[in-house]
N, C-alpha and C. Protein backbone atom coordinates (compact mmCIF):
# COMPACT_ATOMS: atom_id res chain seq x y z
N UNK A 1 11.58 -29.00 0.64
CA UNK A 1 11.16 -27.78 1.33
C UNK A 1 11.46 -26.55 0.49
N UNK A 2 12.55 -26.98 -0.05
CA UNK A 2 12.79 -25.38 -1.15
C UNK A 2 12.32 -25.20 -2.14
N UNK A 3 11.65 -26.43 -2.48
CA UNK A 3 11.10 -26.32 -3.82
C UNK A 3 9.28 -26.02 -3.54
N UNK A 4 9.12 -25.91 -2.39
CA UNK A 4 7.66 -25.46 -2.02
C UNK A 4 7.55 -23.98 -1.95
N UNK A 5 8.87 -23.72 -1.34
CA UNK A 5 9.05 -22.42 -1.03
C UNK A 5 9.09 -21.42 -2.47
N UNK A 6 9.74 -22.11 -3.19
CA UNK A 6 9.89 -21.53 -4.75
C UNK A 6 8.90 -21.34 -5.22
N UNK A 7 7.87 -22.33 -5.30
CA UNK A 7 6.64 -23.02 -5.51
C UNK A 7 5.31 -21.64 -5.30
N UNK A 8 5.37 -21.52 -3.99
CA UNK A 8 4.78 -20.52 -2.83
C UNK A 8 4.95 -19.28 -3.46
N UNK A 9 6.35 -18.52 -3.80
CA UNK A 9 6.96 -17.38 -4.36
C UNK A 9 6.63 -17.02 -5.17
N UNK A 10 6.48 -17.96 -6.19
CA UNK A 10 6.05 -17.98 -7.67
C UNK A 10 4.49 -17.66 -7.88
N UNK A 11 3.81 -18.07 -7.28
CA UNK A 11 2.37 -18.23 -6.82
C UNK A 11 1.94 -16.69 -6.43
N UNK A 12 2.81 -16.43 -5.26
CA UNK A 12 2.27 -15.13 -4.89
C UNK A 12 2.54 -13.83 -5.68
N UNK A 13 3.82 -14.27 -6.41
CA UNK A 13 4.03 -13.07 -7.77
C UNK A 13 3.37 -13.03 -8.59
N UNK A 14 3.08 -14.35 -8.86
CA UNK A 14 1.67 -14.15 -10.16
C UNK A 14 0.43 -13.44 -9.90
N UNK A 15 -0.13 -13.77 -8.63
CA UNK A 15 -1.44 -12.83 -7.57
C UNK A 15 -1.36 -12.02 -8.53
N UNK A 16 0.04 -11.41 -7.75
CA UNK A 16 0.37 -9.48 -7.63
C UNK A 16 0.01 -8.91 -8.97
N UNK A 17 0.79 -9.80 -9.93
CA UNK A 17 1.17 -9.52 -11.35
C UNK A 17 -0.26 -9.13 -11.43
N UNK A 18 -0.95 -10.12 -11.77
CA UNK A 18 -2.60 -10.22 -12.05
C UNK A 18 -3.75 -9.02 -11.11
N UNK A 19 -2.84 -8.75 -10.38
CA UNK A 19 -3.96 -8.08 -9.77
C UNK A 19 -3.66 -6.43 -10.04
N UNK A 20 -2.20 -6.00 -10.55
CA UNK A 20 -1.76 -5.14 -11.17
C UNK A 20 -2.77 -4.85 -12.71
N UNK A 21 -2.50 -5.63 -13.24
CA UNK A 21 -3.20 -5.92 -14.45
C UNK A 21 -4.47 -5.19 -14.28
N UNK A 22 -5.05 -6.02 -13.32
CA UNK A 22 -6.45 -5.50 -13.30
C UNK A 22 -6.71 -3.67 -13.11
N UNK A 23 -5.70 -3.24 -11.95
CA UNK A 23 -6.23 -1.72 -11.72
C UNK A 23 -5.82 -0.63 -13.09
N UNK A 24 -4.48 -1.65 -13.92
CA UNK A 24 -4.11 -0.51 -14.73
C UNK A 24 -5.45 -0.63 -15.88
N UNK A 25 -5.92 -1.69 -15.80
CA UNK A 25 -7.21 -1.73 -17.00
C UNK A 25 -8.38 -1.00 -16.14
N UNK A 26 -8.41 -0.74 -15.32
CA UNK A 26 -9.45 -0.24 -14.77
C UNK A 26 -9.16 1.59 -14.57
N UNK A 27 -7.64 1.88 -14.61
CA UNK A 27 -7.61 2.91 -14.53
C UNK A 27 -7.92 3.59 -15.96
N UNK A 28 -7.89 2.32 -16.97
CA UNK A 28 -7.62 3.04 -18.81
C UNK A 28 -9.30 3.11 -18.77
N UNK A 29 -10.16 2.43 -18.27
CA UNK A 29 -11.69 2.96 -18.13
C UNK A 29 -12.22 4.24 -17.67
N UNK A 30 -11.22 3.95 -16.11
CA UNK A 30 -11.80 5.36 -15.48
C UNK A 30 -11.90 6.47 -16.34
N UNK A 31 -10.30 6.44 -16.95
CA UNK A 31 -10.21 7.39 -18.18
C UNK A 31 -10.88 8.04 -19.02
N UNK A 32 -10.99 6.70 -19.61
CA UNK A 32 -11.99 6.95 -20.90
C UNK A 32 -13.13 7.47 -20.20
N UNK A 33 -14.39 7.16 -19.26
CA UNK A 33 -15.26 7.69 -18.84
C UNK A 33 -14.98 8.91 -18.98
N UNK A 34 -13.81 9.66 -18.06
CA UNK A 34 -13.58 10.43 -17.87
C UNK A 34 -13.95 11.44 -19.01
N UNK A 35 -13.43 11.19 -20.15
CA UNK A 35 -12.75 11.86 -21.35
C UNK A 35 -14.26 12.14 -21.91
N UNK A 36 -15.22 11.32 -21.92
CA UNK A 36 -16.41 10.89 -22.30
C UNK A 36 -17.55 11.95 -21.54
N UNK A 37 -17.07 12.19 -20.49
CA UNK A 37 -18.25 12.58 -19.40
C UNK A 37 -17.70 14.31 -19.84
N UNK A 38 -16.92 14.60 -20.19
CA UNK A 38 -15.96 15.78 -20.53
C UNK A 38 -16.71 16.33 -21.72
N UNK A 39 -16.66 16.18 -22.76
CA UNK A 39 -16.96 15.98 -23.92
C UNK A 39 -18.42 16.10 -24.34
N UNK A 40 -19.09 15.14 -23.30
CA UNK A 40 -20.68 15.09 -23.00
C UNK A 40 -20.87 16.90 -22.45
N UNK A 41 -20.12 17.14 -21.79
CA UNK A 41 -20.38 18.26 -20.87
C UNK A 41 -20.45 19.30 -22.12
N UNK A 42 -19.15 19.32 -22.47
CA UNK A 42 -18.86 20.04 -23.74
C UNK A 42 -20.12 20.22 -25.07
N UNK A 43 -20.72 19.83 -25.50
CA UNK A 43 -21.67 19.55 -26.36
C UNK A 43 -22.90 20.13 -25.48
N UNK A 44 -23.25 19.84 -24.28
CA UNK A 44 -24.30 20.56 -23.80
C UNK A 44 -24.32 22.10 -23.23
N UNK A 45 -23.24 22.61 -23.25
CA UNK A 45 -22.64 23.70 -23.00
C UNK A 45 -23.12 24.55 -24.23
N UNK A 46 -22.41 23.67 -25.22
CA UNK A 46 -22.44 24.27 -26.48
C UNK A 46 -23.72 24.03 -27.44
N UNK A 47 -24.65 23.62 -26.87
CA UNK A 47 -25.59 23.47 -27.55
C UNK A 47 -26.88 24.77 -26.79
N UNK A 48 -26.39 24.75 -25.17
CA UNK A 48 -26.89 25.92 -24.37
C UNK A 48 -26.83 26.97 -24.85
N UNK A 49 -25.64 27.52 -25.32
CA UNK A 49 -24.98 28.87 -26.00
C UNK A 49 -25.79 28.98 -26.85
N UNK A 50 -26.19 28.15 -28.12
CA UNK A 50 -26.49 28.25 -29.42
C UNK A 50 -28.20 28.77 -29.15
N UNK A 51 -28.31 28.58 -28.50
CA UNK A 51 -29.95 28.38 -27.95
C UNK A 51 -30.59 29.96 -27.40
């Protein structure tokens, strides 16, 4: 019985682990979009001005 329970524990920490994983890689995207969509903005701004 304790060794199911261990078993069980182990199992559900790994989930977590893994599912951690996933949002911090998803937050280093959001990011980057972010940084990207910024930048994009930047260049059309500056290409407006020149104009």
């Amino acid at each position: 019985m304790k060794t199911a329970s261990v078993i069980a524990a182990t199992v559900c920490m790994m989930l977590s682990l893994s599912a951690c994983a996933n949002t911090i890689r998803g937050m280093g995207k959001d990011t980057a979009n972010t940084v990207n969509a910024t930048q994009s903005a930047g260049h059309r701004v500056g290409n407006a001005a020149a104009h």
